[in-house]
Structures are given as structure tokens and as C-alpha cells.
Protein backbone atom coordinates (compact mmCIF):
# COMPACT_ATOMS: atom_id res chain seq x y z
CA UNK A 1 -71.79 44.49 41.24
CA UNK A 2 -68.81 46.66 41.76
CA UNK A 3 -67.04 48.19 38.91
CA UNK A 4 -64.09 50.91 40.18
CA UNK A 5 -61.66 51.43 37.60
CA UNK A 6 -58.10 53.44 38.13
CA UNK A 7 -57.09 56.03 35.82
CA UNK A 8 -54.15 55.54 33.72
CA UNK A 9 -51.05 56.89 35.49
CA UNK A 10 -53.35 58.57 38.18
CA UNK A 11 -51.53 60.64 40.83
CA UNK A 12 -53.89 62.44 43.25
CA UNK A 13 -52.90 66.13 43.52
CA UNK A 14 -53.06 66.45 47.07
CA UNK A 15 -51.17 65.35 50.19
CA UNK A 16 -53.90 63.08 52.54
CA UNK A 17 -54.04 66.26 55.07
CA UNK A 18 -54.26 68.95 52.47
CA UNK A 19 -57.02 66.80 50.87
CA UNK A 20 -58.60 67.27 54.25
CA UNK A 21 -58.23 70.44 54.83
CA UNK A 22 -59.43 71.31 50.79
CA UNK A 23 -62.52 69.65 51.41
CA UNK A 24 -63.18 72.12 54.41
CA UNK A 25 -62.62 75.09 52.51
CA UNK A 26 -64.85 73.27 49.31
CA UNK A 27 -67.62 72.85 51.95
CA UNK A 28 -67.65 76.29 53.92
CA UNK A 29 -67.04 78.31 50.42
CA UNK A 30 -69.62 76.79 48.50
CA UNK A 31 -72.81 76.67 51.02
CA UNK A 32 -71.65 80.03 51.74
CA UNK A 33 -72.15 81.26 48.31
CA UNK A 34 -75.42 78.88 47.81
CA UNK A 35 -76.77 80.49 50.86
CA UNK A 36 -76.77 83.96 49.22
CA UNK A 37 -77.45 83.23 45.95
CA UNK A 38 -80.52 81.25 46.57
CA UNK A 39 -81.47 83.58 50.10
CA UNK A 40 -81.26 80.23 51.89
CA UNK A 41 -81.14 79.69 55.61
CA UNK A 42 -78.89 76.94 57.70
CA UNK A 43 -81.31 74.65 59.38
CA UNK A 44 -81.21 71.33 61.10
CA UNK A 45 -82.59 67.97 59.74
CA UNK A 46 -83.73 64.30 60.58
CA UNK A 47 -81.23 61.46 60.14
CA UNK A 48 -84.66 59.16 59.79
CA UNK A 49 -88.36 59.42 59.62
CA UNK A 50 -91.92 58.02 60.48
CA UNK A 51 -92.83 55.85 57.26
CA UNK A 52 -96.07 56.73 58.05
CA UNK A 53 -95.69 60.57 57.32
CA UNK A 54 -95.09 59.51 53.50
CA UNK A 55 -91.70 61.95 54.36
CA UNK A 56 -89.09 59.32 52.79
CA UNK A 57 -87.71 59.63 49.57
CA UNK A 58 -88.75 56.78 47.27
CA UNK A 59 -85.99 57.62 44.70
CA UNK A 60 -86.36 55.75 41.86
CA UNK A 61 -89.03 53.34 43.77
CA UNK A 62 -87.02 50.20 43.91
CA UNK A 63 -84.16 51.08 46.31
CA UNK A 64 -84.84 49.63 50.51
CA UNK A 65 -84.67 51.84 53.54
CA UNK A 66 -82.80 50.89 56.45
CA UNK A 67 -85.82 50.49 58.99
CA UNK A 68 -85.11 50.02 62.62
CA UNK A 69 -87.30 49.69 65.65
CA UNK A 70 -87.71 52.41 68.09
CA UNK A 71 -89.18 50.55 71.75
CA UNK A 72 -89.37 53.44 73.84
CA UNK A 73 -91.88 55.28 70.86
CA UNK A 74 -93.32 51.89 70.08
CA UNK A 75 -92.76 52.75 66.11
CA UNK A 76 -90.69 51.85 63.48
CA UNK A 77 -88.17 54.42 61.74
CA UNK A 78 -86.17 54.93 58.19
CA UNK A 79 -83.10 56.70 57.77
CA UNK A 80 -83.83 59.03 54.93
CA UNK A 81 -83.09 58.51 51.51
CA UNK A 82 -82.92 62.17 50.74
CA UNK A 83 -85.21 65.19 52.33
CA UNK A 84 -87.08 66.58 49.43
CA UNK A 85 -90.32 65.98 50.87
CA UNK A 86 -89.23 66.92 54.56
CA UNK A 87 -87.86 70.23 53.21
CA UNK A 88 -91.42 71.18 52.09
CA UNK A 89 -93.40 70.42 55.19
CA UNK A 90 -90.42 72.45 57.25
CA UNK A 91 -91.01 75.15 54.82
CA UNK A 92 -94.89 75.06 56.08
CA UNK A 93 -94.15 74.77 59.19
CA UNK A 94 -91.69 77.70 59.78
CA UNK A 95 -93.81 79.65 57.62
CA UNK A 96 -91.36 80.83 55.14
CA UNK A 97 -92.47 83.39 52.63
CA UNK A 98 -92.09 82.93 48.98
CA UNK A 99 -88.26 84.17 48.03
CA UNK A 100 -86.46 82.72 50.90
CA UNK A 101 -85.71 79.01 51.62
CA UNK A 102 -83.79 76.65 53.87
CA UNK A 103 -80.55 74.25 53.66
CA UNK A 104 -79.45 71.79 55.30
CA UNK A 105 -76.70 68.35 54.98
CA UNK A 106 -78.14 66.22 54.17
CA UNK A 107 -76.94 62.65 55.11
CA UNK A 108 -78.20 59.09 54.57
CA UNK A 109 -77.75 55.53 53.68
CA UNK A 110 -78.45 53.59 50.55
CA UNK A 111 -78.07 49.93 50.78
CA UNK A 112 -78.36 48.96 47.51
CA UNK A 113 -76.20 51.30 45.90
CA UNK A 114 -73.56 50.07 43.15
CA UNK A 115 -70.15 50.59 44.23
CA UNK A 116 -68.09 52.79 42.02
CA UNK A 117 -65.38 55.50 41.48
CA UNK A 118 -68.47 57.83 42.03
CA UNK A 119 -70.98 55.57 44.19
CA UNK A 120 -71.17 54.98 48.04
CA UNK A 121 -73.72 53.46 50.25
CA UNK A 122 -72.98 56.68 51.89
CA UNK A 123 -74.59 59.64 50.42
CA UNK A 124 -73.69 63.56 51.86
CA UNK A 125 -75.35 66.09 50.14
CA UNK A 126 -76.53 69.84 50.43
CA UNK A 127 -80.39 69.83 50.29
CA UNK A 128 -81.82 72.69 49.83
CA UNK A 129 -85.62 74.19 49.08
CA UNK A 130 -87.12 77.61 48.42
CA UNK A 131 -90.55 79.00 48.46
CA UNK A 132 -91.80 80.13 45.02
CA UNK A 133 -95.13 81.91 44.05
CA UNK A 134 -97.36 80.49 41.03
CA UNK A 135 -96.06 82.69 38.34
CA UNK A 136 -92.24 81.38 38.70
CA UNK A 137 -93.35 77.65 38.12
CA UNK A 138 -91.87 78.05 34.55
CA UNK A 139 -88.19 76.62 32.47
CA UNK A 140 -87.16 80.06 32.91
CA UNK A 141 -87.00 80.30 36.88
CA UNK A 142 -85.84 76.64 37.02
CA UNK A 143 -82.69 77.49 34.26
CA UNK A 144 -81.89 80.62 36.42
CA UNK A 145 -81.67 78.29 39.18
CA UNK A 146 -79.36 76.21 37.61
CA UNK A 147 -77.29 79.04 36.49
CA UNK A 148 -77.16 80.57 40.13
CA UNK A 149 -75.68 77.24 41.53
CA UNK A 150 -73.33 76.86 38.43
CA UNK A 151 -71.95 80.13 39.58
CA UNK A 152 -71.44 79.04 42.88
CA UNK A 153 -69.70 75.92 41.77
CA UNK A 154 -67.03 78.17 39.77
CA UNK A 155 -66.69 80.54 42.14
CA UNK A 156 -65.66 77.61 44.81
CA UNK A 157 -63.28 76.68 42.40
CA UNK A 158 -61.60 79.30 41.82
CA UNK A 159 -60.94 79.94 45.96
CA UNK A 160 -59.79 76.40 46.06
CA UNK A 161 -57.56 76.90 43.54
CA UNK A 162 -56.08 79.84 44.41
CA UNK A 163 -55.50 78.23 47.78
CA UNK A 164 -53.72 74.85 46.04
CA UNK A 165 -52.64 76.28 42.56
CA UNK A 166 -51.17 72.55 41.70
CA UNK A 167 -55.37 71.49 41.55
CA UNK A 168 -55.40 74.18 38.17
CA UNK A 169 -59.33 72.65 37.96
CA UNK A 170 -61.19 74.15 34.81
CA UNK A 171 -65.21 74.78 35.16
CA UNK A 172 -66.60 76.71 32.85
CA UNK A 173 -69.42 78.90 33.95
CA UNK A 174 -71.90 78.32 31.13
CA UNK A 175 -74.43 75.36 31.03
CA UNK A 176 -75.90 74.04 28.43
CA UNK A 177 -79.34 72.91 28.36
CA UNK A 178 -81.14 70.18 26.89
CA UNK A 179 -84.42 68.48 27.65
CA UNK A 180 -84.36 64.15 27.51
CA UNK A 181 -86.08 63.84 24.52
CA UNK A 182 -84.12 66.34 22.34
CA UNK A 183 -81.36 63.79 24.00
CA UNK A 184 -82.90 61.03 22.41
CA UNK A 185 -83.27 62.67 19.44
CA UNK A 186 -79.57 63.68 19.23
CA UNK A 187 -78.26 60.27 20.28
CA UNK A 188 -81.22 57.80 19.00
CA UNK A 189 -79.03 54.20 19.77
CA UNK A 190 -77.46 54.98 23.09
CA UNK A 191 -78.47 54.27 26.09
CA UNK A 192 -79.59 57.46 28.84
CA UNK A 193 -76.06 56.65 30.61
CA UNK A 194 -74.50 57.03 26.90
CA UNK A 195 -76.45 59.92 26.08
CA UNK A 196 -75.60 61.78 29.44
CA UNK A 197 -71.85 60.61 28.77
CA UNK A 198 -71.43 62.17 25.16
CA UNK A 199 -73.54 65.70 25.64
CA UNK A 200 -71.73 66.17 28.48
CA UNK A 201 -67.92 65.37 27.18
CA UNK A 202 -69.05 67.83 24.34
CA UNK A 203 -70.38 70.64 26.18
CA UNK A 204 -68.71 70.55 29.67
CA UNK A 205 -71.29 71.22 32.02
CA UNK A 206 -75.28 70.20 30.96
CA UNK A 207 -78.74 70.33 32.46
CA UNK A 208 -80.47 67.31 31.23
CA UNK A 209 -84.24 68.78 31.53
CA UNK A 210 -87.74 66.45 31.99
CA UNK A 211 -87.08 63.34 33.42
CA UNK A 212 -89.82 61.55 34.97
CA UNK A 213 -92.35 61.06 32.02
CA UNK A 214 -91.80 58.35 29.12
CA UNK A 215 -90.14 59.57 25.88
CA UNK A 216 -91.05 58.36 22.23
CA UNK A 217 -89.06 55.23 22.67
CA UNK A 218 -91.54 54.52 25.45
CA UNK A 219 -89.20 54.81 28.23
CA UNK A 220 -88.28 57.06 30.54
CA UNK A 221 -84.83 58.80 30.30
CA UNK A 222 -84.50 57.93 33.92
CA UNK A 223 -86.73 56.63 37.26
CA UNK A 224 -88.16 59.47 39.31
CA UNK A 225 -90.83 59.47 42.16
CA UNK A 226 -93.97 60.80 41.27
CA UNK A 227 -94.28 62.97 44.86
CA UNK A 228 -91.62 65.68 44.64
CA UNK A 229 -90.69 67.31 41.38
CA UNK A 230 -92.83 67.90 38.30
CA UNK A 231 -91.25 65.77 35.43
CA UNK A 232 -91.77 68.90 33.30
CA UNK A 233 -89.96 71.21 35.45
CA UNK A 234 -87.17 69.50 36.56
CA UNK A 235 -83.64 67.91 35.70
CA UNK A 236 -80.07 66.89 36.05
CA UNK A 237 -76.92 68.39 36.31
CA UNK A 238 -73.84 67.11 34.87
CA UNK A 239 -70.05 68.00 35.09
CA UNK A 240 -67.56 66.11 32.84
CA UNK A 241 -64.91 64.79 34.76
CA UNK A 242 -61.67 64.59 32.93
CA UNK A 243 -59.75 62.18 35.71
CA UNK A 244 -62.40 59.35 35.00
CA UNK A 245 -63.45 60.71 31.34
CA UNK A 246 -67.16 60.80 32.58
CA UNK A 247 -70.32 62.69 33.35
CA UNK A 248 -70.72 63.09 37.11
CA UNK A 249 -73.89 64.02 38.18
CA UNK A 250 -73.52 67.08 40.84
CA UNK A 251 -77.19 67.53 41.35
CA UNK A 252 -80.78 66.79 40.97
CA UNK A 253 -83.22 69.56 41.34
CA UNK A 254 -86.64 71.34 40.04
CA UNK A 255 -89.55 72.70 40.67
CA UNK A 256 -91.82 70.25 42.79
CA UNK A 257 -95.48 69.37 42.20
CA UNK A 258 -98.29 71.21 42.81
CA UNK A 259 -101.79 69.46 43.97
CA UNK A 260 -102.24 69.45 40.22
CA UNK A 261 -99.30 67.51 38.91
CA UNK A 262 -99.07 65.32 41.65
CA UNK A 263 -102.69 63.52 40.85
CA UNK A 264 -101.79 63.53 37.72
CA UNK A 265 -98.15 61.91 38.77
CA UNK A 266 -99.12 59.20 41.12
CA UNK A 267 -102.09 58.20 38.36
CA UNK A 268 -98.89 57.56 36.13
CA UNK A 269 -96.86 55.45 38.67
CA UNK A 270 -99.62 53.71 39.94
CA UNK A 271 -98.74 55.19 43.42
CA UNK A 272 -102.67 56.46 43.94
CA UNK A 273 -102.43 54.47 47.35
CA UNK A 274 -99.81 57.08 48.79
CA UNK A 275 -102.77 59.47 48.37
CA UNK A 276 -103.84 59.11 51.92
CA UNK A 277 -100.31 59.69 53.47
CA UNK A 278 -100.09 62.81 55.54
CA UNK A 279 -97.56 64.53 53.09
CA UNK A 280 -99.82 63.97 50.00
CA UNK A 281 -102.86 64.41 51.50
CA UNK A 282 -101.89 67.70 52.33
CA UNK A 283 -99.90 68.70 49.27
CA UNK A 284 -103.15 67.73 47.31
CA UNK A 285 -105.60 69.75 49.94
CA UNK A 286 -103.14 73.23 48.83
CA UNK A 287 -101.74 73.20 52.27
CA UNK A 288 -98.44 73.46 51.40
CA UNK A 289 -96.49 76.56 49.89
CA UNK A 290 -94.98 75.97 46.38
CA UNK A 291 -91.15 75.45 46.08
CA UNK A 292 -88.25 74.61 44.11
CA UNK A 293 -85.86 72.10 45.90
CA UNK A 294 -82.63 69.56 44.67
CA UNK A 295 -80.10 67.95 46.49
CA UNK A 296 -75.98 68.84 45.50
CA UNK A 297 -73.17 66.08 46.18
CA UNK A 298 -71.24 67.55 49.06
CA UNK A 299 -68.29 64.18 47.73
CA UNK A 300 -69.04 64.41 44.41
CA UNK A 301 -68.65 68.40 44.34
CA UNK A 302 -64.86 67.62 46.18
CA UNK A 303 -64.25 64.92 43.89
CA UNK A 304 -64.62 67.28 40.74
CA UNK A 305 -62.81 69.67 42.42
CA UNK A 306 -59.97 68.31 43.67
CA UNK A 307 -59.34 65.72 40.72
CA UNK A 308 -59.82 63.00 42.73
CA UNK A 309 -60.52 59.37 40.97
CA UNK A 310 -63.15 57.81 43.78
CA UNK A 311 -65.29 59.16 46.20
CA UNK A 312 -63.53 56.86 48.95
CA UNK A 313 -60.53 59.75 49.02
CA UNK A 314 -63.36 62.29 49.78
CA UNK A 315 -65.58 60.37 52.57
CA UNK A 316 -65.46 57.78 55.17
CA UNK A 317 -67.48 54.61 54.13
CA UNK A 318 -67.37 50.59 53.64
CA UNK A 319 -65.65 48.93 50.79
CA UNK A 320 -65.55 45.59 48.69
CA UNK A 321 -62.25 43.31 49.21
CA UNK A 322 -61.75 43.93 45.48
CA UNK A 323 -62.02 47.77 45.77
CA UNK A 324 -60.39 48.06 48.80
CA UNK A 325 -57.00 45.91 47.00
CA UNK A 326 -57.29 48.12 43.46
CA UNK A 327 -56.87 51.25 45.37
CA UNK A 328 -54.49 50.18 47.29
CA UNK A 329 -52.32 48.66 44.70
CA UNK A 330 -52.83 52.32 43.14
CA UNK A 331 -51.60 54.29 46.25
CA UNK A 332 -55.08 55.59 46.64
CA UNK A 333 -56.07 56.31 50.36
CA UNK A 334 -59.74 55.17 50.96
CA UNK A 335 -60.77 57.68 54.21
């Protein structure tokens, strides 16, 4: 189902070609400052993969890949869902040393993706993944982590801003954090979407922590893969947006398994037949280096920046009839 709403007397801020040219600046200003912050190198990246490789991004384990054949390599290929697992084996392969990662856009197709003010069957984001040692597996490298790429939001902001002074966009710089459970705790008869909503309209900007593992309703706070981060070392990060009065997810990150906590993982999703998959057997064998990795909206990012009420005024894509009519009666240019 579709559900885009219009805002209330919503005027977009910016002319269609400064829009254009804001999202340029947005883009080269922010994996600029990402780069340094997280000592992060530009490198290229797969549109698709060999299914075979165990490579693609299972997500939340329900959504398809678009598969196509390949005749002249006699093999069939997905376009990527995202490239947390890729990231890792490029890590191995270039031999990067712990302190120093890689970046990349990320771009890919999700065919059964709701279509919203903040959804798109076309999905653009910044992945990025850094080699760690053992002793910064811990809460306290991953919440400096967040805090570095806060930063880096804010200061993007503030550039854009200064460049369109009509956007006058407020991000704070301080996140607050808070693990599912304590979530759950705080907000026992609402639902994870409700939960995410309310922390996040009353503290700005939020790092929902531990999502993966079942909580003591019995269910999880949200549907993970068991082959990339550790549920205990991960999260979500959260922006209210005041143009939809929401919580827009910016990015999903943490620190990924280790041979360790990714038996125990795919025990827990019944996923033990991925075990013999070149990625996992590998990852289980210790051959590859440890990392911390997430992906960042490169639309969603614009969209909070630039006030903008759906993600079609940030990105080219395919709309519903009914979408396509709503924004139009709105005098909302879908790109």
C-alpha cells in the first residue's frame, strides 16, 4: 500500500534548480566531512552480485532481489540490496589496516518497498566500513561513531544554510541514546514505529541501540539479518522531521559480527544453512578483519535538510497514479 500524505500549507523552500544544485553541495559537503572524520577512502562498488558469494543483503529476510540472467557468464545476478557484507570482503581484500576504512554510493533497488513521503523502490545511500581491532568492539566506540557522523550532519547543515539562508534548518548536535528495550520500557503499549516516533519528537536526534535480538515482550524491536552487525552493538539513527512531524531514519550502522556472534546469530534465525556460503564460511574461519560499517540516506539526508515533504523532490524514481496526482495537486515536483 501507498500512504503519502501532504503537509498542511506546505511550500517547498527551494526553486526546482536551486533544489538541484543544494543537493550537490549536501552531497560533496557531507562525504567530504565523513571521509575525514571516519579516515575513509572513495572506492568503487557493484551495482549486483553472485548469490552464490552469500554478498547480498538479506535486510530484514523477507524483501526479493531483482535477479537477472547473465548468458555470456552463464550465471545468474542480484542487484544489491545494500553492501554491508561486500564492504567487508573489499576491506580483506585491499588489505586495509585497522583505523582506516572505505566509502562508497551505494545504489540499489527494492521491489517491495512501501511507497511513502520517505520510501522509494529506489534507495541511494553512503555505505561506508572501517577496520577496527578487538578492544574497540564496545558501546563506547560504536556511540563515538555515532557522534562523529552527527557532527558531520550539522556541519553540512550549516554550509547549506549559509548558502540558502531561507532553508534556516535546525539540527542539534547532541544525540541521545537509548537501547530498544529501555524503549519498551519507556513506551510499554506502542508499537516500535510509535516508540521511534515519540523519543525522537522529544529528544530531536536519537540512537535507538540493540536491535536484532527479541525483547521481553518477545519480539524484536525490529527485523535484522543475522550476517552483518552484532544485535548488541548496533542501532538506528533518527532525526525528527518537523515538515512531516516524524522520525526519519538517516542511518543504520554498528559494529558487525565476529566468527563468535555470527554462530551464535544464524543459530537464532535459523539461517545455519548460509554457513557454507563463501562470505560466512570465511567470516567464521577468522579470515576477515573486524569492522564497523552502516549505510546513510544520501535522499533522506537532502530531504531533512532542505525541508522537503517526499523523497520524490530529492531523486528520480517511479510513482503510483495516486501519488503522482496528490503531489501534483500540491505543486510538488516529483524529479
Amino acid at each position: 500500500m501507498n500512504h503519502t500524505v501532504i503537509p498542511v500549507q506546505y511550500e517547498p523552500k527551494l526553486s526546482l534548480y536551486e533544489t538541484q544544485a543544494a543537493i550537490s553541495l549536501i552531497k560533496r559537503t557531507f562525504q567530504d566531512h565523513l571521509s575525514m572524520a571516519l579516515n575513509l577512502k572513495r572506492v568503487s562498488a557493484p551495482l549486483f552480485v553472485d548469490p552464490a558469494t552469500g554478498l547480498n543483503d538479506d535486510l530484514n529476510g523477507v524483501e526479493r532481489p531483482v535477479s537477472f540472467d547473465i548468458p555470456a557468464a552463464q550465471m545468474e545476478a542480484q542487484v544489491v540490496h545494500s553492501l554491508a557484507k561486500w564492504k567487508r570482503m573489499a576491506l580483506y581484500r585491499y588489505d586495509v589496516h585497522p583505523g582506516k576504512g572505505i566509502y562508497t554510493d551505494m545504489n540499489a533497488i527494492r521491489r517491495d518497498e512501501e511507497l511513502d513521503n520517505l520510501h522509494s523502490i529506489y534507495v541511494d545511500q553512503w555505505d561506508w566500513e572501517r577496520v577496527i581491532t578487538r578492544d574497540m568492539r564496545t558501546e563506547h566506540f560504536l556511540k563515538s561513531t555515532v557522534r562523529d557522523i552527527v557532527q558531520c550532519i550539522s556541519d553540512a547543515s550549516l554550509i547549506v544554510n549559509g548558502r540558502y539562508p531561507k532553508l534556516r534548518t535546525q539540527l542539534p548536535s547532541e544525540v541521545t541514546f537509548i537501547t530498544s528495550e529501555e524503549l519498551l520500557e519507556r513506551y510499554p503499549d506502542k508499537t516500535p514505529k510509535e516508540r521511534e516516533y515519540l523519543i525522537t519528537k522529544e529528544c530531536s536526534v536519537v540512537f535507538i541501540m540493540k536491535i536484532g535480538h527479541k525483547l521481553s515482550n518477545g519480539k524484536p524491536h525490529d527485523g535484522r539479518a543475522p550476517d552483518y552487525d552484532d544485535w548488541n552493538l548496533n542501532g538506528d539513527l533518527f532525526y525528527y522531521c518537523p515538515t512531516l512531524d516524524c522520525a526519519m531514519e538517516i542511518s543504520s550502522m554498528g559494529i558487525r559480527v565476529d566468527s563468535e556472534t555470527l554462530d551464535q546469530q544464524l543459530t537464532l534465525a535459523n539461517c545455519d544453512h548460509r554457513r557454507s556460503l563463501t562470505y560466512h564460511r570465511m567470516l567464521l574461519d577468522g579470515e576477515l578483519p573486524l569492522t564497523i560499517g552502516g549505510g546513510i540516506g544520501q535522499s533522506r539526508l537532502c530531504m531533512l535538510l532542505l525541508g522537503k515533504a517526499h523523497i520524490g523532490e530529492v531523486q528520480s524514481s517511479i510513482w503510483d497514479a495516486d501519488t503522482q496526482r496528490k503531489c501534483r495537486e500540491a505543486g510538488i515536483t516529483l524529479l
